[in-house]
Protein backbone atom coordinates (compact mmCIF):
# COMPACT_ATOMS: atom_id res chain seq x y z
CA UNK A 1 -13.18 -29.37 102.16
CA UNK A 2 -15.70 -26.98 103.91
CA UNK A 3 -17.54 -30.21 105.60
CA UNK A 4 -14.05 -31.34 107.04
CA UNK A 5 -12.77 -27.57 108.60
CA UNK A 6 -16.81 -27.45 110.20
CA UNK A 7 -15.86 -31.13 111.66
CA UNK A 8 -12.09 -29.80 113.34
CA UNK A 9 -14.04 -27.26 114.62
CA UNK A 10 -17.21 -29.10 115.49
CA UNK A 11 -19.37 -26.52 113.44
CA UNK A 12 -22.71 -29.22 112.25
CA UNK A 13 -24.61 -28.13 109.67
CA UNK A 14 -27.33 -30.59 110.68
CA UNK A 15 -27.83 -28.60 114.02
CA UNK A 16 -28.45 -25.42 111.64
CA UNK A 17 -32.23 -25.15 111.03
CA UNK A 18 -32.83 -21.34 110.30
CA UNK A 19 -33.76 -20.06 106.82
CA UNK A 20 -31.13 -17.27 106.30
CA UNK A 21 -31.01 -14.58 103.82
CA UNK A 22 -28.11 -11.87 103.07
CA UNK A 23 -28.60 -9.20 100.44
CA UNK A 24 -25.20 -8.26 98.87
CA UNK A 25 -22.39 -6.41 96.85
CA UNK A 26 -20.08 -8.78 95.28
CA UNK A 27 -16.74 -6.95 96.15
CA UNK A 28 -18.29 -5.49 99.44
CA UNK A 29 -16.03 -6.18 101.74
CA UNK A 30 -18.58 -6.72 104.82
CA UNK A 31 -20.54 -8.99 102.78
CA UNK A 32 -17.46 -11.14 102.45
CA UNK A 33 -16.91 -10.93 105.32
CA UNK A 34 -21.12 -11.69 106.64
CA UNK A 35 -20.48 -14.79 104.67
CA UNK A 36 -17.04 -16.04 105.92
CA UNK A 37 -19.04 -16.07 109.08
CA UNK A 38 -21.93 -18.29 107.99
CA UNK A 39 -20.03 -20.71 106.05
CA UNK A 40 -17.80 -21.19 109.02
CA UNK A 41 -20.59 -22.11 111.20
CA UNK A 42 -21.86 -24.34 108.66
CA UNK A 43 -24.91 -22.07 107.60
CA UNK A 44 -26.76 -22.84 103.96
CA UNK A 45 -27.86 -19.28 102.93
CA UNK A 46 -29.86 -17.42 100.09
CA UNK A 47 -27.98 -14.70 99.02
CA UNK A 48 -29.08 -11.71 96.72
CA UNK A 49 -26.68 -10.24 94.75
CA UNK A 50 -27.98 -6.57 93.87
CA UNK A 51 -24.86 -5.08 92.29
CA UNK A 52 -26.13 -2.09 90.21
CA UNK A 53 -30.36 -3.49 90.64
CA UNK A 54 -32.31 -0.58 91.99
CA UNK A 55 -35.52 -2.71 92.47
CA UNK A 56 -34.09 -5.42 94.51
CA UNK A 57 -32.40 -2.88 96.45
CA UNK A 58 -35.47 -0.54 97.06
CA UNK A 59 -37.21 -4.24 98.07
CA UNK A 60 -34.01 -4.89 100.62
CA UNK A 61 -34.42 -1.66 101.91
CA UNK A 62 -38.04 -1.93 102.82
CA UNK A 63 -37.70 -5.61 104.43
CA UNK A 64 -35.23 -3.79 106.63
CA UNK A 65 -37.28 -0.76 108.09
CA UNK A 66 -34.71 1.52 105.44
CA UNK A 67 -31.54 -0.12 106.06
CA UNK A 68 -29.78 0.78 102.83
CA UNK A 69 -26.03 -0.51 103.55
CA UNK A 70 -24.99 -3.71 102.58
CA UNK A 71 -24.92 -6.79 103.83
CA UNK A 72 -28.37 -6.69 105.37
CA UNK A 73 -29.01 -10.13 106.70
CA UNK A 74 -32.30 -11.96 107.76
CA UNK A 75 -32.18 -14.80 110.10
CA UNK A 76 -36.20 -16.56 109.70
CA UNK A 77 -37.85 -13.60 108.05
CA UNK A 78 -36.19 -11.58 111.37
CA UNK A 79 -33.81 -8.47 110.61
CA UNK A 80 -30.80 -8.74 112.79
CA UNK A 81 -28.62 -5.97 110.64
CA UNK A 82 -25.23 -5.83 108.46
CA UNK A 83 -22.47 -7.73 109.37
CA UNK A 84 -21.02 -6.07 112.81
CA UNK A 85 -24.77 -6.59 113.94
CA UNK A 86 -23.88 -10.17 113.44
CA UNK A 87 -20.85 -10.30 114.87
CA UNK A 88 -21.68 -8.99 117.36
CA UNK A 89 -25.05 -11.54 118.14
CA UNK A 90 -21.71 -14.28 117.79
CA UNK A 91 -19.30 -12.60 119.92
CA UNK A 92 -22.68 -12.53 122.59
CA UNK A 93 -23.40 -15.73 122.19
CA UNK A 94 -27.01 -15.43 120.78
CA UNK A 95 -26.17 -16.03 117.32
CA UNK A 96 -25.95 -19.85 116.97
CA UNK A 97 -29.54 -20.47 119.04
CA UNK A 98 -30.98 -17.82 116.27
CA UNK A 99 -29.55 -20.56 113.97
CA UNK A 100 -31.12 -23.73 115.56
CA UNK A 101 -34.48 -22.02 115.29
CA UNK A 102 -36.22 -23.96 113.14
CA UNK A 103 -37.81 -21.60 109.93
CA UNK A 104 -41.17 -20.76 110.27
């Protein structure tokens, strides 16, 4: 179903090259909400789920120079925030060429 909404909106996975990873809350509401995002545009992400795991958030913290809210995302090993940071890279325009960056 997912593969036929990206077609109607001409959202290609295939043109998606960027490894992306989102550390999350499972009833966080941004993190839904990070993710509604990337599936729409067709993005295959790693996603840790750190509900109630001190280590993996003390690790998610440090990748992201002390950001301790939740989502944060990485796009390629890069920081780019929580999920308004996102949105905002999408409403600018800059967010789908972060995604057809090929993963280092």
């Amino acid at each position: 179903m997912l593969k036929f909404i990206n077609t109607l909106f001409n959202r290609q996975s295939e043109q998606i090259k960027a490894n992306v990873e989102i550390y999350t809350w499972q009833t966080c509401p941004y993190c839904i909400r990070a993710k509604m995002l990337l599936r729409w545009k067709g993005v295959k992400f790693t996603e840790y789920k750190i509900d109630g795991d001190g280590a993996a958030r003390t690790k998610m913290s440090e990748r992201a120079r002390g950001g301790r809210t939740l989502p944060q995302i990485f796009i390629n090993n890069q920081h780019i925030g929580g999920c308004d940071d996102m949105y905002k890279l999408d409403a600018q325009g800059k967010l789908d060429s972060l995604l057809s960056l090929p993963s280092n």
